[in-house]
C-alpha atoms as a PDB file:
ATOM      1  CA  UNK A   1    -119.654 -69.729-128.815  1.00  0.00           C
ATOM      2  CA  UNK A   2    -116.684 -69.969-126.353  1.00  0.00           C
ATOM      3  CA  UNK A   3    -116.212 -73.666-124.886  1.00  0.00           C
ATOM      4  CA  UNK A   4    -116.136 -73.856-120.808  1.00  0.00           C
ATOM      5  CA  UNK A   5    -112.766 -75.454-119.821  1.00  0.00           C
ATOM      6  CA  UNK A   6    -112.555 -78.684-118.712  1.00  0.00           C
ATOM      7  CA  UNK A   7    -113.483 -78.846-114.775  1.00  0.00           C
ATOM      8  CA  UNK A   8    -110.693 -81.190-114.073  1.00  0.00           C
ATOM      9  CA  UNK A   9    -108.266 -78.965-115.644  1.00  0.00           C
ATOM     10  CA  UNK A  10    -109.090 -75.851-113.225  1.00  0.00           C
ATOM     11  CA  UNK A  11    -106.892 -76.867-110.346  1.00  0.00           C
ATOM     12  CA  UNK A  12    -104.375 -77.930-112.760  1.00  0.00           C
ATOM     13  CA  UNK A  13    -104.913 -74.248-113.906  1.00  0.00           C
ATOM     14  CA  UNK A  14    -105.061 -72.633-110.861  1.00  0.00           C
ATOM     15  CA  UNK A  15    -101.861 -73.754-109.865  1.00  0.00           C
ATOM     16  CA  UNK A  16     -99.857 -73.229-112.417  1.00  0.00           C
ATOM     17  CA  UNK A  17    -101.222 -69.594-112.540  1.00  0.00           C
ATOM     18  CA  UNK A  18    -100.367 -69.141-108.909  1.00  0.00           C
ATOM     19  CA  UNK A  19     -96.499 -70.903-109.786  1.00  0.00           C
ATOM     20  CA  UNK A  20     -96.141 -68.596-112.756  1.00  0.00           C
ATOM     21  CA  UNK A  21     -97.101 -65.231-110.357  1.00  0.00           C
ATOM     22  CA  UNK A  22     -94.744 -66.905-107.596  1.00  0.00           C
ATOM     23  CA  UNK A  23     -91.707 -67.478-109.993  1.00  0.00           C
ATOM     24  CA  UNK A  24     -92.190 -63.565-111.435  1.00  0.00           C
ATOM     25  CA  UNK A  25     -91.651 -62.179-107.774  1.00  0.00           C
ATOM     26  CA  UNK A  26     -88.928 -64.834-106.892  1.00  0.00           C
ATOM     27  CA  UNK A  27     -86.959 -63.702-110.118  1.00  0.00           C
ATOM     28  CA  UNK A  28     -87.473 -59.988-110.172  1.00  0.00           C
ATOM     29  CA  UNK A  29     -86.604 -60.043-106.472  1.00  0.00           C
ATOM     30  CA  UNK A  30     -83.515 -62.224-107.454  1.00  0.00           C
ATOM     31  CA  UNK A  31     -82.338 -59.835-109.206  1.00  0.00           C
ATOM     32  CA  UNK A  32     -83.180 -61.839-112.392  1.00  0.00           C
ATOM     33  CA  UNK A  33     -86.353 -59.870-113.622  1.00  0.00           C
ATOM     34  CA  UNK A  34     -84.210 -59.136-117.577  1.00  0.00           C
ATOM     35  CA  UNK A  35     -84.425 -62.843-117.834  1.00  0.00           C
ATOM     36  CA  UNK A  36     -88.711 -62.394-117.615  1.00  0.00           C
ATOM     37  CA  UNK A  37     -88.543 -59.145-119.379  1.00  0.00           C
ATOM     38  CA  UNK A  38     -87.704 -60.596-122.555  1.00  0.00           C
ATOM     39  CA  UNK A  39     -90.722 -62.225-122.969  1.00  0.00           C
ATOM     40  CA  UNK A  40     -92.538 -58.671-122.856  1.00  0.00           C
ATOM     41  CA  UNK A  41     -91.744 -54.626-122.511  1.00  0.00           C
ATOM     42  CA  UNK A  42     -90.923 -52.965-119.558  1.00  0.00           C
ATOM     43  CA  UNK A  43     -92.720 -50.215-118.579  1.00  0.00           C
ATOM     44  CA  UNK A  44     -91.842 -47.426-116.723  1.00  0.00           C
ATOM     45  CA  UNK A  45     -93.653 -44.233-115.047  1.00  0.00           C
ATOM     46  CA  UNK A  46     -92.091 -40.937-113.549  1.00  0.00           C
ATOM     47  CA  UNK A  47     -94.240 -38.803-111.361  1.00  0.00           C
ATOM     48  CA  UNK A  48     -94.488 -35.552-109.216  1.00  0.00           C
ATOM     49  CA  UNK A  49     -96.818 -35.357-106.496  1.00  0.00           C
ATOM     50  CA  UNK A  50     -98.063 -31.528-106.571  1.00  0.00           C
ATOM     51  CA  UNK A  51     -99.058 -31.659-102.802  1.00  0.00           C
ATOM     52  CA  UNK A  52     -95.728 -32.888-101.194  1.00  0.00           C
ATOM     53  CA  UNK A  53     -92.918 -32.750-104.032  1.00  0.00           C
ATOM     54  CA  UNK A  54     -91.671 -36.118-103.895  1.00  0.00           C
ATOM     55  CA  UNK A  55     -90.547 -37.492-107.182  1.00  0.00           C
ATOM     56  CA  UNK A  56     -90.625 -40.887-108.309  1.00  0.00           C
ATOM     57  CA  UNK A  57     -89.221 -42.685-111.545  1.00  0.00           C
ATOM     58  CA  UNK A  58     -90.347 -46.571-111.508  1.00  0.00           C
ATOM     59  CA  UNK A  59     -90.086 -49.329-113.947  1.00  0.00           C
ATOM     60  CA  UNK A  60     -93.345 -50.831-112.207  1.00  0.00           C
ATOM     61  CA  UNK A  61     -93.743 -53.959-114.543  1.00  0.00           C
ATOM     62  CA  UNK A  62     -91.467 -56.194-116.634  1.00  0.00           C
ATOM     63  CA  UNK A  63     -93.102 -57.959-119.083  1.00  0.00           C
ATOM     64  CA  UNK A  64     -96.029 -59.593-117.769  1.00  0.00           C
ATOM     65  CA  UNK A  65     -94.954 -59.219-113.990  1.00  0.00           C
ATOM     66  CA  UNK A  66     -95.083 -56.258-111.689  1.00  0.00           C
ATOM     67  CA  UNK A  67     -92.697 -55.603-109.249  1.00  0.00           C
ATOM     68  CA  UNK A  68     -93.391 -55.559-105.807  1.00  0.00           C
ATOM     69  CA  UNK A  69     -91.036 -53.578-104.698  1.00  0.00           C
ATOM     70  CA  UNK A  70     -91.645 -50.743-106.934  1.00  0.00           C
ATOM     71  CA  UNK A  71     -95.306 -51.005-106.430  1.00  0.00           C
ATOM     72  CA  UNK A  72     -94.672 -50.194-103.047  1.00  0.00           C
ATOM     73  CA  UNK A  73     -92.947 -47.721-104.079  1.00  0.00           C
ATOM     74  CA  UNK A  74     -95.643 -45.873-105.884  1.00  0.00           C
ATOM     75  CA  UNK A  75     -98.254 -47.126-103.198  1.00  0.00           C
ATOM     76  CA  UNK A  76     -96.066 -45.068-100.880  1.00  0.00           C
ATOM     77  CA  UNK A  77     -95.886 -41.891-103.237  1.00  0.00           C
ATOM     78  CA  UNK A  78     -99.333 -41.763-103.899  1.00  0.00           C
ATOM     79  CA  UNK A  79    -100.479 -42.341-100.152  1.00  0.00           C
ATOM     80  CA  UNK A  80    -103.203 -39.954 -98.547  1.00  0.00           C
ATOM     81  CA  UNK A  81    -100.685 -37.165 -98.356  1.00  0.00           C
ATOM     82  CA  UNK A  82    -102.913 -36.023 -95.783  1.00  0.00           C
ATOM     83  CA  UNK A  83    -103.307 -38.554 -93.043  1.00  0.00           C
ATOM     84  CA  UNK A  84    -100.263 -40.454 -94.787  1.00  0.00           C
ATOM     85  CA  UNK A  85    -102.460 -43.671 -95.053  1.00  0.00           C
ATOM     86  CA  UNK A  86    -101.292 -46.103 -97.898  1.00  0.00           C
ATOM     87  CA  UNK A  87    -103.238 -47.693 -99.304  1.00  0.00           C
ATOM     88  CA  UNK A  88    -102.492 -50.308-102.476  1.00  0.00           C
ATOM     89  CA  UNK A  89    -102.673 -48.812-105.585  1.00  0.00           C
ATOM     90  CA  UNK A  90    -104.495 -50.626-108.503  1.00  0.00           C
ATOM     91  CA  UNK A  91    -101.997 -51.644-110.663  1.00  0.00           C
ATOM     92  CA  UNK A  92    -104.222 -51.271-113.710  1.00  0.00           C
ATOM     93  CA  UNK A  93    -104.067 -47.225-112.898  1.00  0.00           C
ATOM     94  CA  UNK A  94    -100.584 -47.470-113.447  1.00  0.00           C
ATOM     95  CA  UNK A  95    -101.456 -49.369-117.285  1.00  0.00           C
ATOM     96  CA  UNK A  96    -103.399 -46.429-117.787  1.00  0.00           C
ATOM     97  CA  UNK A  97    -101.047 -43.972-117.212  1.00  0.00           C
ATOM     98  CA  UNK A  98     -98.228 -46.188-118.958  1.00  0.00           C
ATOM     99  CA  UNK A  99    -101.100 -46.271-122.117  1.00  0.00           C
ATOM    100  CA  UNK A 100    -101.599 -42.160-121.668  1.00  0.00           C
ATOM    101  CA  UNK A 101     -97.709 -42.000-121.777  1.00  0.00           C
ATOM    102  CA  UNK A 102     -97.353 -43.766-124.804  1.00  0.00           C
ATOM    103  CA  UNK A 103    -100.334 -42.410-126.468  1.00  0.00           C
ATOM    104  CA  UNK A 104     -99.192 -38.620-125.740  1.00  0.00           C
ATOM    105  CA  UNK A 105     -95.313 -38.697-126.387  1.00  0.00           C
ATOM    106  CA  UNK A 106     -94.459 -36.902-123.609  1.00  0.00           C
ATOM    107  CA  UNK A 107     -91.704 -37.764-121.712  1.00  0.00           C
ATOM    108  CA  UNK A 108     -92.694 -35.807-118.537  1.00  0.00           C
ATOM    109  CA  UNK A 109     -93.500 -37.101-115.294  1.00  0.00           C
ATOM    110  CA  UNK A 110     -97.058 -37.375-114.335  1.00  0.00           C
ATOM    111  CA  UNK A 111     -98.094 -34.205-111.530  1.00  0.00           C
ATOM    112  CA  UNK A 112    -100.258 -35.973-109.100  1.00  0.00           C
ATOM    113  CA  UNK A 113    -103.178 -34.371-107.489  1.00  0.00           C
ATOM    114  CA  UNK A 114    -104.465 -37.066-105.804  1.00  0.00           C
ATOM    115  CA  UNK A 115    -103.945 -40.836-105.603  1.00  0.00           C
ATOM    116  CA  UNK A 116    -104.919 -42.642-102.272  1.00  0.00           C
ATOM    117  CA  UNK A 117    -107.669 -41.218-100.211  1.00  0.00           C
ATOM    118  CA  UNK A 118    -108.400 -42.506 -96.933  1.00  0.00           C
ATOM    119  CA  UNK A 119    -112.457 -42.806 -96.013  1.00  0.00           C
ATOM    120  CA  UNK A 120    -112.017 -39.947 -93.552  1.00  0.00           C
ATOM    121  CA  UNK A 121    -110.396 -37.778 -96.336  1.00  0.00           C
ATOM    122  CA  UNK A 122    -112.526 -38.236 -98.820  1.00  0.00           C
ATOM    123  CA  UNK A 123    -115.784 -37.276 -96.439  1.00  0.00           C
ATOM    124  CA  UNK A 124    -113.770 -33.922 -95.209  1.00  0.00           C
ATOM    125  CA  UNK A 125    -113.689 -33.500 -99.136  1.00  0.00           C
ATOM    126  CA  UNK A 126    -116.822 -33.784 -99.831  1.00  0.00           C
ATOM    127  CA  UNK A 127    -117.955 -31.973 -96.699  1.00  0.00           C
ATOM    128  CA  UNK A 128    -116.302 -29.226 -98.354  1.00  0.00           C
ATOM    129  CA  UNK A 129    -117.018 -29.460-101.743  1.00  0.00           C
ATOM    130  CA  UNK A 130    -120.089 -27.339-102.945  1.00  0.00           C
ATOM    131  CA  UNK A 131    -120.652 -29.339-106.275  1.00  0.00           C
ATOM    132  CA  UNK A 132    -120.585 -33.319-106.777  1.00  0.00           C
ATOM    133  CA  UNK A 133    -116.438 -33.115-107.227  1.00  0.00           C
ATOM    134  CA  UNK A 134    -116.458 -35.853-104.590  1.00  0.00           C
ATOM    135  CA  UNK A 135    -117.886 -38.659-104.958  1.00  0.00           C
ATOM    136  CA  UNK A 136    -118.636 -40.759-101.817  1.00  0.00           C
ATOM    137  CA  UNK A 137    -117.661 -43.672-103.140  1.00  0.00           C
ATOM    138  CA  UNK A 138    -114.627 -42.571-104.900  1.00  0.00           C
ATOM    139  CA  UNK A 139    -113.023 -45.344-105.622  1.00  0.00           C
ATOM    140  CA  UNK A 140    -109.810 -43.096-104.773  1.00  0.00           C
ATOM    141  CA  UNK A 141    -110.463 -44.989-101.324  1.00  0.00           C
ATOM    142  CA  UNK A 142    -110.313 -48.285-103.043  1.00  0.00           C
ATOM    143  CA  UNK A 143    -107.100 -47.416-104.504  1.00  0.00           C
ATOM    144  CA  UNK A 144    -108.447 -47.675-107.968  1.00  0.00           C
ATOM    145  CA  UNK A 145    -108.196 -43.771-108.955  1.00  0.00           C
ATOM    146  CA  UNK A 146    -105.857 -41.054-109.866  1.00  0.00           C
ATOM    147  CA  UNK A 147    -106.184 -37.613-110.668  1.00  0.00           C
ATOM    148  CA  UNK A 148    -103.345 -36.184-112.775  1.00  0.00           C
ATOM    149  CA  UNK A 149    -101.573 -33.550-115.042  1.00  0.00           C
ATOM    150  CA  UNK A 150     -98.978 -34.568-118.061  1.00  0.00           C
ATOM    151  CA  UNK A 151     -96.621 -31.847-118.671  1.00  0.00           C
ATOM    152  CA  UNK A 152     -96.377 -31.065-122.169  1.00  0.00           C
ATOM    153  CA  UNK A 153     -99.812 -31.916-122.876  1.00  0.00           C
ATOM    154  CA  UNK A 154    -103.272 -30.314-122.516  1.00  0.00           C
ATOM    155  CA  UNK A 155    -105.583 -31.716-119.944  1.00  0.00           C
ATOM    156  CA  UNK A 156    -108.450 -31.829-122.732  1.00  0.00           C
ATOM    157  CA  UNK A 157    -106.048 -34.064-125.037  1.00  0.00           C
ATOM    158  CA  UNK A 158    -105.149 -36.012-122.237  1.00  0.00           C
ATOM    159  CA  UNK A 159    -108.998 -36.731-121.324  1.00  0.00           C
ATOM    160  CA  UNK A 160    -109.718 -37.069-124.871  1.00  0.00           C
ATOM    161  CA  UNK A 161    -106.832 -39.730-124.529  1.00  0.00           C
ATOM    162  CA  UNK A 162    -108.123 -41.475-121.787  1.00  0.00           C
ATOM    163  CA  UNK A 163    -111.499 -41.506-123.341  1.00  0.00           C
ATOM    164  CA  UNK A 164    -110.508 -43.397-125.987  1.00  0.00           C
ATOM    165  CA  UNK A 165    -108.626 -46.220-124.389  1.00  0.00           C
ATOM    166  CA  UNK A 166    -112.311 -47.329-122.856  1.00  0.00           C
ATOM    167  CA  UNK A 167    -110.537 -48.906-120.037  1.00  0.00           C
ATOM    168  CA  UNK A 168    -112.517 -46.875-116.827  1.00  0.00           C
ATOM    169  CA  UNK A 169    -113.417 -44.225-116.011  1.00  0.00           C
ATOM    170  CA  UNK A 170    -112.707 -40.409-117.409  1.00  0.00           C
ATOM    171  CA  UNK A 171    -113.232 -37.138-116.032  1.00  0.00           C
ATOM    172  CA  UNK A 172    -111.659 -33.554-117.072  1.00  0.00           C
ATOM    173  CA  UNK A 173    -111.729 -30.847-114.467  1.00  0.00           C
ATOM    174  CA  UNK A 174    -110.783 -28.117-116.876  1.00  0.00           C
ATOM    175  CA  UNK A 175    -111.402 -25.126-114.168  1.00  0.00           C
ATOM    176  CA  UNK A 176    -108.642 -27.433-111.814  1.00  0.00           C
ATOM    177  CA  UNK A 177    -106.910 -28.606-114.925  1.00  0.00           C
ATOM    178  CA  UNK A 178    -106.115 -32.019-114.211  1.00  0.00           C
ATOM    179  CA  UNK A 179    -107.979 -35.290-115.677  1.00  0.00           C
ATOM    180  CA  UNK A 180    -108.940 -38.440-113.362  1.00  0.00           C
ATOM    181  CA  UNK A 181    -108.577 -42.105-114.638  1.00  0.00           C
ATOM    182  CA  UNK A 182    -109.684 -44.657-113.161  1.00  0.00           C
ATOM    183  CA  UNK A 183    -110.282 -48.933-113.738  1.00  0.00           C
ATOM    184  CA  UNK A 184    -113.976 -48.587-113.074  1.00  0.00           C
ATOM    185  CA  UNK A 185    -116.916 -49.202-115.245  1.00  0.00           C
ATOM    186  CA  UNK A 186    -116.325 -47.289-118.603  1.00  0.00           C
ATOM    187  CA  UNK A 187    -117.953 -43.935-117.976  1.00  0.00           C
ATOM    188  CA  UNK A 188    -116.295 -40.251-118.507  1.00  0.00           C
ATOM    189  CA  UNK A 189    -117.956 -36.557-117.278  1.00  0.00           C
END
């Protein structure tokens, strides 16, 4: 049975959770993020967004802190390329991929399909989708989905991937050939 901490300890806590976040911008934007990075392992994504052709190569996280910067960076790549809303990306998506990555051995960038969807977007989609392809609560609109290709590898092996991580959600979309992750509940279709 796990012991509840102490509840004079939380603020304690609580602070020092909120320094240690603090001091990992302050140093990566410092220029000083190798000094945190040796506590941990970068990691790094490339990607090519299928709908606009804007590439991106981003070492998103160093060791246990993400950059800011470069998170913006992807938040801007994988914007509604349709309204050109951005939107925050999860940054557990971008584990996932990191995990697919590592998990596949391919060194190729990710092709995006779809990342950020704004509310209007997604109903236009699913106005115009004649099956349940769109769900109306994608959580695409919450930032918290992505819909992707990995050159090199299947998009069966690369659902059969994410499937096995058990770290969201999973669904293949073999007649569109692309696989969408996401950091929901565990579930795949």
């Amino acid at each position: 049975m796990r012991a509840h901490p102490d509840p004079d300890l939380l603020p304690a806590r609580r602070r020092f959770l909120k320094t240690a976040v603090a001091a990992c911008g302050v140093l990566g934007g410092l220029g000083l993020a190798p000094l945190v990075a040796r506590a941990g392992t970068a990691r790094s994504l490339s990607f090519v967004h299928t709908h606009t052709g804007e590439t991106l190569t981003v070492p998103y996280r160093r060791a246990s802190c993400y950059d800011a910067q470069c998170l913006g960076a992807v938040n801007h790549l994988l914007r509604d390329f349709r309204s050109g809303d951005v939107h925050p990306i999860d940054p557990g998506v971008l584990d996932i991929l990191c995990a697919l990555k590592d998990q596949s051995g391919s060194d190729a960038p990710f092709e995006v399909i779809s990342g950020y969807r704004s509310p209007m977007t997604n109903s236009m989609l699913r106005g115009k989708s004649r099956s349940s392809g769109v769900a109306e609560h994608s959580l695409h609109i919450q930032g918290q989905a992505i819909d992707v290709r990995l050159g090199g590898v299947r998009t069966l092996k690369l659902a059969e991937l994410a499937r096995g991580l058990q770290r969201g959600g999973v669904g293949y979309y073999a007649a569109s050939d692309f696989v969408h992750v996401d950091t929901g509940r565990v579930r795949h279709w």
